[in-house]
PDB file of N, CA and C in Angstrom:
ATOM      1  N   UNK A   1      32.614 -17.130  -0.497  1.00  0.00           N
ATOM      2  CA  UNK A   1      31.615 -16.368   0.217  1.00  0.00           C
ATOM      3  C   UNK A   1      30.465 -16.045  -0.726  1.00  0.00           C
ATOM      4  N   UNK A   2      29.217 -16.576  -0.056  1.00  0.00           N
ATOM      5  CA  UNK A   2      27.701 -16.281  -1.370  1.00  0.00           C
ATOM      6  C   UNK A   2      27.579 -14.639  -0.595  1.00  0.00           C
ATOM      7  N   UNK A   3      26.941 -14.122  -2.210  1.00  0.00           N
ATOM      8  CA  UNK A   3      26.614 -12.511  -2.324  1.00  0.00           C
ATOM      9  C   UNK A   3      25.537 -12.406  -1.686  1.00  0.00           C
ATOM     10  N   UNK A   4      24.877 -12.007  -0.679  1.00  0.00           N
ATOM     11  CA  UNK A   4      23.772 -11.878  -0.102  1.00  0.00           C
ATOM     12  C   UNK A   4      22.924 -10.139  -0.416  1.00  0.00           C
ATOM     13  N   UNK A   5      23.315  -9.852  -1.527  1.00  0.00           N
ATOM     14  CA  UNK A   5      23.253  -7.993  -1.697  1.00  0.00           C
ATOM     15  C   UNK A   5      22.186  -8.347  -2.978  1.00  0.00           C
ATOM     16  N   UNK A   6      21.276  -9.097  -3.285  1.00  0.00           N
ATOM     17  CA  UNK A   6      20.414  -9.313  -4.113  1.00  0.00           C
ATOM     18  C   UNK A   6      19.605  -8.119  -4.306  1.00  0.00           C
ATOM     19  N   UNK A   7      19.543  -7.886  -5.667  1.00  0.00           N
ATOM     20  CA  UNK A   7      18.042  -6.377  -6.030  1.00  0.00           C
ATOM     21  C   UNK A   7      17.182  -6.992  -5.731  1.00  0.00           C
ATOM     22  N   UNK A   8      16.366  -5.791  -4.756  1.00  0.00           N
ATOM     23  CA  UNK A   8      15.077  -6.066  -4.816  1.00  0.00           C
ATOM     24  C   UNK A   8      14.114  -4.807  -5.123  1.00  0.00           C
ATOM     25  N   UNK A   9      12.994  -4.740  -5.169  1.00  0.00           N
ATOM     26  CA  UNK A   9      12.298  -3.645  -5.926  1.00  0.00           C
ATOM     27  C   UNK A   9      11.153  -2.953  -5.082  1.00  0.00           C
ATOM     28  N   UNK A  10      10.883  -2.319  -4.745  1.00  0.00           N
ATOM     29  CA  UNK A  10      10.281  -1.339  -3.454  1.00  0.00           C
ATOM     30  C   UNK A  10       8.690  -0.473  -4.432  1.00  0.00           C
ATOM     31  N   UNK A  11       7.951  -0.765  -4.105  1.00  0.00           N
ATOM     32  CA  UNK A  11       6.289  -0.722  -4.782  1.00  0.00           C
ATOM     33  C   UNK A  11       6.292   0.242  -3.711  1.00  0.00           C
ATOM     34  N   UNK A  12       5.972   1.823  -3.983  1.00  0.00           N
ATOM     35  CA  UNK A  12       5.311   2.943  -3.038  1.00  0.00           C
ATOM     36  C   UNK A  12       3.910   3.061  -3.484  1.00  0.00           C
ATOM     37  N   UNK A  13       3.117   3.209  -2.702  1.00  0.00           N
ATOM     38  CA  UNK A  13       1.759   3.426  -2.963  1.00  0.00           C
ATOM     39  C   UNK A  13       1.398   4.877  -1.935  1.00  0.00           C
ATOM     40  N   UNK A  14       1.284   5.820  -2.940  1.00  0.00           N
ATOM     41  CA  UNK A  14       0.516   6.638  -2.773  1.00  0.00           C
ATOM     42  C   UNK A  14      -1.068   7.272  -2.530  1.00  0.00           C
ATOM     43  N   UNK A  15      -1.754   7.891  -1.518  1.00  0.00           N
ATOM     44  CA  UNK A  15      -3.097   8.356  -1.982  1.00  0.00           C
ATOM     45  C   UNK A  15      -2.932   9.538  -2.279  1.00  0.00           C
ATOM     46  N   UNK A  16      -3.537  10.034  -3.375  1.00  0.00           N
ATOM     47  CA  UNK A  16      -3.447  11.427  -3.945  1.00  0.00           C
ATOM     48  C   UNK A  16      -4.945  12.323  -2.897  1.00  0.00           C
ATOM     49  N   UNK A  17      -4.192  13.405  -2.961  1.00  0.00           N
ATOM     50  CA  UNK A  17      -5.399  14.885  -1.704  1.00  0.00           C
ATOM     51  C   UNK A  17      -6.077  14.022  -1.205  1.00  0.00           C
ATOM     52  N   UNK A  18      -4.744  13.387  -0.212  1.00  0.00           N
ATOM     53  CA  UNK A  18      -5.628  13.092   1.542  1.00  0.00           C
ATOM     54  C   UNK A  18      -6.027  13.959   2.206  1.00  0.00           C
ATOM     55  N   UNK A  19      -5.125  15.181   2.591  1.00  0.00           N
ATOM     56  CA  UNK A  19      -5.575  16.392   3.338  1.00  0.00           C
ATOM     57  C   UNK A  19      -7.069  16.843   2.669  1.00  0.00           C
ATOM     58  N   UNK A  20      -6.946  17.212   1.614  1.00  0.00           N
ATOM     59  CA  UNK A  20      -8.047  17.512   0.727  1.00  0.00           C
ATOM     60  C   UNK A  20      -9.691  16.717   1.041  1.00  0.00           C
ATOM     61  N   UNK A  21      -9.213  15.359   0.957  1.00  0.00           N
ATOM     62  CA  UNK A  21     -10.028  14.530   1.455  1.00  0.00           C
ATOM     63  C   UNK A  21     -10.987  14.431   2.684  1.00  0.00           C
ATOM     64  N   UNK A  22      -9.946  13.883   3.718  1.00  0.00           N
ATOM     65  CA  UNK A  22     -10.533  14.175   4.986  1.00  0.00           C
ATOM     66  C   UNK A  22     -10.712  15.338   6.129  1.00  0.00           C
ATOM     67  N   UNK A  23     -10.320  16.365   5.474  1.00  0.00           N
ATOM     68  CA  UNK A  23     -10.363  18.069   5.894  1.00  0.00           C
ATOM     69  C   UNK A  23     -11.112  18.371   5.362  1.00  0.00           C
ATOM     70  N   UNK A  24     -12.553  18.243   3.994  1.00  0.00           N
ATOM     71  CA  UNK A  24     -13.122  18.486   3.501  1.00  0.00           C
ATOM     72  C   UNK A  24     -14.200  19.131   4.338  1.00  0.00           C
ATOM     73  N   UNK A  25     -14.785  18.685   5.256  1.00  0.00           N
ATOM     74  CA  UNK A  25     -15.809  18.888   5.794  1.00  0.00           C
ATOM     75  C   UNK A  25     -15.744  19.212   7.243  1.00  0.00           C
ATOM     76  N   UNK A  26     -16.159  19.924   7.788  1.00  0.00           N
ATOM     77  CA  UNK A  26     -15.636  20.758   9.391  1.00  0.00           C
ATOM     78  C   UNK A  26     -16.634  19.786   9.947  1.00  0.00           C
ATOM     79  N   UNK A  27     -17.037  19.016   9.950  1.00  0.00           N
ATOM     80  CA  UNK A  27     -17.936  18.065  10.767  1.00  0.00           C
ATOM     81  C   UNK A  27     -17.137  17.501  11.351  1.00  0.00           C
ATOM     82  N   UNK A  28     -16.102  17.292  12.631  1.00  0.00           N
ATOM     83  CA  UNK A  28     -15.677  15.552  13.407  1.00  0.00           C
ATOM     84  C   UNK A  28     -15.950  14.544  12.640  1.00  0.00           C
ATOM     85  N   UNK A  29     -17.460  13.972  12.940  1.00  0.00           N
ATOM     86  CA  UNK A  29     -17.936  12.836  12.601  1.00  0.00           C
ATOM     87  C   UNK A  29     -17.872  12.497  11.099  1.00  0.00           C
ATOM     88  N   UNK A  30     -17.701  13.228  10.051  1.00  0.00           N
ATOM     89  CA  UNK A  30     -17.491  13.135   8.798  1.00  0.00           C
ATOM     90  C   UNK A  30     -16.026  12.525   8.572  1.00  0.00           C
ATOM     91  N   UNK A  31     -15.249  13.952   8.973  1.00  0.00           N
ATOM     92  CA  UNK A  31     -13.945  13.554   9.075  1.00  0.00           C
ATOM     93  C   UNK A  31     -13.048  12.198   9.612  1.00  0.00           C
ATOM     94  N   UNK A  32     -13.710  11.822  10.757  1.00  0.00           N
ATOM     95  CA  UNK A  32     -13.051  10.417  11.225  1.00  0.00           C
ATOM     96  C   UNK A  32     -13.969   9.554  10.592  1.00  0.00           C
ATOM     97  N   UNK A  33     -15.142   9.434   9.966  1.00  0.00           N
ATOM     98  CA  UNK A  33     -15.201   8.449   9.076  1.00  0.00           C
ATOM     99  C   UNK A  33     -14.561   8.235   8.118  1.00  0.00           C
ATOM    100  N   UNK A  34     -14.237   9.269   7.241  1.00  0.00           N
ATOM    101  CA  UNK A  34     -12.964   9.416   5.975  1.00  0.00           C
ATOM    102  C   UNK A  34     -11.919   8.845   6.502  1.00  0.00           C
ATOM    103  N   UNK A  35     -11.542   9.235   7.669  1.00  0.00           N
ATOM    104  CA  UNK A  35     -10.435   8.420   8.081  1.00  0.00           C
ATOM    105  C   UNK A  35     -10.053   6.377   7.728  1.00  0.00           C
ATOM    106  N   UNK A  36     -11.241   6.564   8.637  1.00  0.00           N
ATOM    107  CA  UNK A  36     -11.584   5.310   8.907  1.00  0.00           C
ATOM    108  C   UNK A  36     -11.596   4.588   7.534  1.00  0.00           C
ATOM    109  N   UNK A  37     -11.963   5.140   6.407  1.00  0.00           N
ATOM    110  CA  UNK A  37     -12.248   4.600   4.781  1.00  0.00           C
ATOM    111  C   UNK A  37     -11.011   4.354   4.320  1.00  0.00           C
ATOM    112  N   UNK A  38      -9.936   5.366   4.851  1.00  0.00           N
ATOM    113  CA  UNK A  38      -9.018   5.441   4.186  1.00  0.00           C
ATOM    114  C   UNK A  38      -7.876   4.134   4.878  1.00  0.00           C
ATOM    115  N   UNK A  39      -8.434   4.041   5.981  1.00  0.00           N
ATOM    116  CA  UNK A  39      -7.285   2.882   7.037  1.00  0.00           C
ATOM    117  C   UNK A  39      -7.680   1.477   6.293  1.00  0.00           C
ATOM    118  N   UNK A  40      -8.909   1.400   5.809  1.00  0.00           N
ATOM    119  CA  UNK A  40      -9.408   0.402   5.415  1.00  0.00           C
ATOM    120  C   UNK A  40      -8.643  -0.208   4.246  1.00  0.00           C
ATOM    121  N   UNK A  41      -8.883   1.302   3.061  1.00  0.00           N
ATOM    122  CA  UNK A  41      -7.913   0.941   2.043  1.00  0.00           C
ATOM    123  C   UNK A  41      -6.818   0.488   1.798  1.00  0.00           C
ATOM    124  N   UNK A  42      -5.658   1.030   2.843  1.00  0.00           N
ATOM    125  CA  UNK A  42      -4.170   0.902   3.270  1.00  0.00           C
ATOM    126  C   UNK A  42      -3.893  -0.326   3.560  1.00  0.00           C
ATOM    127  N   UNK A  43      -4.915  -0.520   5.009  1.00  0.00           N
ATOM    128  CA  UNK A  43      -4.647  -1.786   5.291  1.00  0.00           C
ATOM    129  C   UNK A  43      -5.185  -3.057   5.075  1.00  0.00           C
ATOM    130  N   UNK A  44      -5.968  -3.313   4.799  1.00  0.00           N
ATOM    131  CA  UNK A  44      -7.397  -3.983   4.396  1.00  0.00           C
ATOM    132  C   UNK A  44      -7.243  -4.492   2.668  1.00  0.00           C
ATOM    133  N   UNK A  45      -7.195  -3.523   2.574  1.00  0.00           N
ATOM    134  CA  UNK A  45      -7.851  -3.855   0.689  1.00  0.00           C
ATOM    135  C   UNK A  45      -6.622  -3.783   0.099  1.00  0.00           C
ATOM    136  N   UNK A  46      -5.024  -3.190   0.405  1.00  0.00           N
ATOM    137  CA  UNK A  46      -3.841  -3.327  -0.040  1.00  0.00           C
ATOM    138  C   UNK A  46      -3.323  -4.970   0.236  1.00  0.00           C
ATOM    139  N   UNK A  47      -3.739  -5.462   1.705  1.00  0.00           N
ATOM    140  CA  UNK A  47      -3.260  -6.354   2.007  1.00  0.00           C
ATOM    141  C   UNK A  47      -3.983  -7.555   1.080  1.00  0.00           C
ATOM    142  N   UNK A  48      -5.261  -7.439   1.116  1.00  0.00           N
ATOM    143  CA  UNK A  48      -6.295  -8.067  -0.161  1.00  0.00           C
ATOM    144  C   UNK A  48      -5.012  -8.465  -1.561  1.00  0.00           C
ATOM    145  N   UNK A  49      -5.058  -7.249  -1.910  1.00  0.00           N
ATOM    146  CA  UNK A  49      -4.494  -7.303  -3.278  1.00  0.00           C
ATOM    147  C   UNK A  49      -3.346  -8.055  -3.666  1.00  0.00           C
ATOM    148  N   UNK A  50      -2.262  -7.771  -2.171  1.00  0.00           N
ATOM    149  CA  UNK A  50      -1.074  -8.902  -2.568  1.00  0.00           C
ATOM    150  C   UNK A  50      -1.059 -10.349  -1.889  1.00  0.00           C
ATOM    151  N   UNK A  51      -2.460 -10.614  -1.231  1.00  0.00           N
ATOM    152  CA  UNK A  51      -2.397 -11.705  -0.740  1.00  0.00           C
ATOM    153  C   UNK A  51      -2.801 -12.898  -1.886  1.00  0.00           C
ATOM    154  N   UNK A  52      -3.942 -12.156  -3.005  1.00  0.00           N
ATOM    155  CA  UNK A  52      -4.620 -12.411  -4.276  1.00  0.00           C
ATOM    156  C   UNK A  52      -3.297 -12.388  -5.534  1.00  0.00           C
ATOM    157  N   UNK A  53      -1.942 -11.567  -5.285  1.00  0.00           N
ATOM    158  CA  UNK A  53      -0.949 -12.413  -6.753  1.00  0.00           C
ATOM    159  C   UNK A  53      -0.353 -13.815  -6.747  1.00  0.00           C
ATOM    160  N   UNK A  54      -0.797 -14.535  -5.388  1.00  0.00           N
ATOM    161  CA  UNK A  54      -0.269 -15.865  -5.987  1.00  0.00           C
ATOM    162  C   UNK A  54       0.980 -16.166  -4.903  1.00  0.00           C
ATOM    163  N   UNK A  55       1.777 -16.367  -5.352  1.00  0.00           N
ATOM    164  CA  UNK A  55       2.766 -17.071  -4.916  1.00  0.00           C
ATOM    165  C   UNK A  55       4.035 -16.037  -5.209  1.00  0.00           C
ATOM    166  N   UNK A  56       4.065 -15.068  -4.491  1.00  0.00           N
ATOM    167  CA  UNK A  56       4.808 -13.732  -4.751  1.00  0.00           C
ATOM    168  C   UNK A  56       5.446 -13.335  -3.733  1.00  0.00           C
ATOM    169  N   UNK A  57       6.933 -13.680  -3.386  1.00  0.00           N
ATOM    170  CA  UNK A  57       7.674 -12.750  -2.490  1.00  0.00           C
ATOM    171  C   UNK A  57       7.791 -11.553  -2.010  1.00  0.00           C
ATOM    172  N   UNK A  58       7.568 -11.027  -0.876  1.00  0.00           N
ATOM    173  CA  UNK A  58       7.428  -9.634  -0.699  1.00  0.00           C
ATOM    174  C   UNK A  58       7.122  -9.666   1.078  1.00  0.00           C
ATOM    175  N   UNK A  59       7.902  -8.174   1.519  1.00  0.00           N
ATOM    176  CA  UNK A  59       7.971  -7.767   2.753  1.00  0.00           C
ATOM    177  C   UNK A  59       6.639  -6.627   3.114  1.00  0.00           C
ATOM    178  N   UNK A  60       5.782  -6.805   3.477  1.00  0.00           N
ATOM    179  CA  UNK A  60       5.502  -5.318   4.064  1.00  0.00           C
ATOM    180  C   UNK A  60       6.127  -4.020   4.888  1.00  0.00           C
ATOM    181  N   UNK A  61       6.518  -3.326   4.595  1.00  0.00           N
ATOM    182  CA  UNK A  61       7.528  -2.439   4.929  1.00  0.00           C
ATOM    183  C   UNK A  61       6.434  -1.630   5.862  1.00  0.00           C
ATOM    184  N   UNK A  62       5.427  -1.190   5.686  1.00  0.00           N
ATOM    185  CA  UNK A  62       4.384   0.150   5.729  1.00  0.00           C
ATOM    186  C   UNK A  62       3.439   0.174   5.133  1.00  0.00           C
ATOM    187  N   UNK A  63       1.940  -0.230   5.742  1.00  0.00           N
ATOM    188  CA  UNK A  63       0.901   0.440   5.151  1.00  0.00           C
ATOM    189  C   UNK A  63      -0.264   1.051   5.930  1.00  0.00           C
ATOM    190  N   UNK A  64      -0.667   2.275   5.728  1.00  0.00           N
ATOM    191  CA  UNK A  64      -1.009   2.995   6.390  1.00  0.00           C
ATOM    192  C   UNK A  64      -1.389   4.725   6.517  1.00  0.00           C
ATOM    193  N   UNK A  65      -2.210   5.551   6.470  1.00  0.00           N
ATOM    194  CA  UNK A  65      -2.191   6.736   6.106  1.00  0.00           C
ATOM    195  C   UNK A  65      -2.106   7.518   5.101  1.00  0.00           C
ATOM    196  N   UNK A  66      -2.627   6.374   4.246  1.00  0.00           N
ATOM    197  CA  UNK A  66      -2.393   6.740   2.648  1.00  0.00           C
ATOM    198  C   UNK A  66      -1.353   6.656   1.985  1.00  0.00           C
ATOM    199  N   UNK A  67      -0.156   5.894   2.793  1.00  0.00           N
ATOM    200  CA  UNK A  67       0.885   5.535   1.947  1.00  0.00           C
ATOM    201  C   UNK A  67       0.959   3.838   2.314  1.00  0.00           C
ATOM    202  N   UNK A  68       1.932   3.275   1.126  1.00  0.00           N
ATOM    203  CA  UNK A  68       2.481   2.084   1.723  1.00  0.00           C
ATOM    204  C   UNK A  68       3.707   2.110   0.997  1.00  0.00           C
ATOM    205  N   UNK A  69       4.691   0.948   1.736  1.00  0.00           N
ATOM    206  CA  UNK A  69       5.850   0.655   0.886  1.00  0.00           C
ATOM    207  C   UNK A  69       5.941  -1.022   1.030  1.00  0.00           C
ATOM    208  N   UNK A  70       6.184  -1.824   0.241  1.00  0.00           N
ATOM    209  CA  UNK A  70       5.920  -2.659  -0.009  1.00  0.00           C
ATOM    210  C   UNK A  70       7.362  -3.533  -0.812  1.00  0.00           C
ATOM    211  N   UNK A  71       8.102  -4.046  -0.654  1.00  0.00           N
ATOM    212  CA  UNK A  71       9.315  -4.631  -0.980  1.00  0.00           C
ATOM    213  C   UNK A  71       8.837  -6.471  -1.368  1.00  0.00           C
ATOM    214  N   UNK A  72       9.089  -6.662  -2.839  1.00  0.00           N
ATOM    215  CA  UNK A  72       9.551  -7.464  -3.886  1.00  0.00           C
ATOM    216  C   UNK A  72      10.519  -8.268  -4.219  1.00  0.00           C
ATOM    217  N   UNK A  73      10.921  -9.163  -3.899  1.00  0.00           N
ATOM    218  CA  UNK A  73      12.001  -9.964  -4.330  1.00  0.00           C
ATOM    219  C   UNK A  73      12.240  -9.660  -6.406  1.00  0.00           C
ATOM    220  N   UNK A  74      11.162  -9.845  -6.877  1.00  0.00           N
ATOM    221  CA  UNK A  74      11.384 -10.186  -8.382  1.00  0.00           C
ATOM    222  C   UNK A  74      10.592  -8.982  -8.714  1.00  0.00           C
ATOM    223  N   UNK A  75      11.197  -8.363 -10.189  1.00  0.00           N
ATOM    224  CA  UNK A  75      10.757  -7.509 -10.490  1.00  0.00           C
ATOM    225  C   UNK A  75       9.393  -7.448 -11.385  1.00  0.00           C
ATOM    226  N   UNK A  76       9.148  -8.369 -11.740  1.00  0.00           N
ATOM    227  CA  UNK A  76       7.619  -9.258 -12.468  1.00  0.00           C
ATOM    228  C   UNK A  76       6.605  -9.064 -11.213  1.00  0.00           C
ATOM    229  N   UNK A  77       7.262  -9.170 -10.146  1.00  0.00           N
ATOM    230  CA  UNK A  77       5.733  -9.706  -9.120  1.00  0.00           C
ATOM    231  C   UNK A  77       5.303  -8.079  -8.703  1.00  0.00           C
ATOM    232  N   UNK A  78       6.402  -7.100  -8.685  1.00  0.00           N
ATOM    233  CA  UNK A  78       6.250  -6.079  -8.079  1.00  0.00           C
ATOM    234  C   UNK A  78       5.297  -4.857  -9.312  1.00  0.00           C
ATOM    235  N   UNK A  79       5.527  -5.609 -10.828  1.00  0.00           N
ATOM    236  CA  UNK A  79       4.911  -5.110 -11.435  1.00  0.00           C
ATOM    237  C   UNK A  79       3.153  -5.470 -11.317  1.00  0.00           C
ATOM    238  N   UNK A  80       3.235  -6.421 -10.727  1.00  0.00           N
ATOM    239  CA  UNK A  80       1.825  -7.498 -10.767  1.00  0.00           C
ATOM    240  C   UNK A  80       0.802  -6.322 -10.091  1.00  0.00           C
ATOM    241  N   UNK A  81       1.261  -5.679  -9.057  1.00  0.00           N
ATOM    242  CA  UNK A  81       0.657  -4.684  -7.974  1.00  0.00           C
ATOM    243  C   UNK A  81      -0.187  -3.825  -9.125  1.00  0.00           C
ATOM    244  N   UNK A  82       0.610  -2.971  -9.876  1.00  0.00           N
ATOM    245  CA  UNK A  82       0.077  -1.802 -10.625  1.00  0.00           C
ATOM    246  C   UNK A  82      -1.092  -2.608 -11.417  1.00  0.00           C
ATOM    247  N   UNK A  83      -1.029  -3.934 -12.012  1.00  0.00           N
ATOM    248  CA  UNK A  83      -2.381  -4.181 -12.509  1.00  0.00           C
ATOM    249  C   UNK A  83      -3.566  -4.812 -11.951  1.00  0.00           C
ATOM    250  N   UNK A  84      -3.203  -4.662 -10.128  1.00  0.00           N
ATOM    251  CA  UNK A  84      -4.266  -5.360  -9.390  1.00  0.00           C
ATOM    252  C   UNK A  84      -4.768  -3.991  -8.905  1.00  0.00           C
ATOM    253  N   UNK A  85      -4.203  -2.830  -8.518  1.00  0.00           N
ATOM    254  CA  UNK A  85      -4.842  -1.965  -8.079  1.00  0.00           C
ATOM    255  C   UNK A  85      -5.314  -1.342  -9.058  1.00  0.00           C
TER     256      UNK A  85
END
């Protein structure tokens, strides 16, 4: 029987004072633009980054709202993240 219980390595991406961020300003229209900057980042410019390491195994778990989680087959590729962002 093959072991199918392989490590794999889980990349969390944090945004630091979101609340802070987009609560900043009592304007609506301010506020859901921040929003909007921030969906961009998550989804947009995260997805950018691991589409740009190459030839790198990995699940998208979650990205979104200023967080993501992001799952790695190899522990090299998952390091690759911290020097693209």
């Amino acid at each position: 029987m093959k072991d199918t219980t392989a490590m794999r390595f889980l990349v969390v991406i944090e945004t630091q004072k979101v609340k802070s961020y987009l609560f900043a300003s009592p304007i609506m229209r301010e506020t859901r633009g921040g929003s909007v900057l921030l969906d961009s980042l998550n989804r947009k410019k995260t997805k950018m980054i691991l589409q740009g390491l190459g030839n790198v195994r990995y699940e998208e778990i979650y990205l979104g709202g200023g967080s993501g989680r992001v799952l790695f087959e190899k522990n090299h590729d998952a390091a690759k993240i911290n020097k693209k962002g």
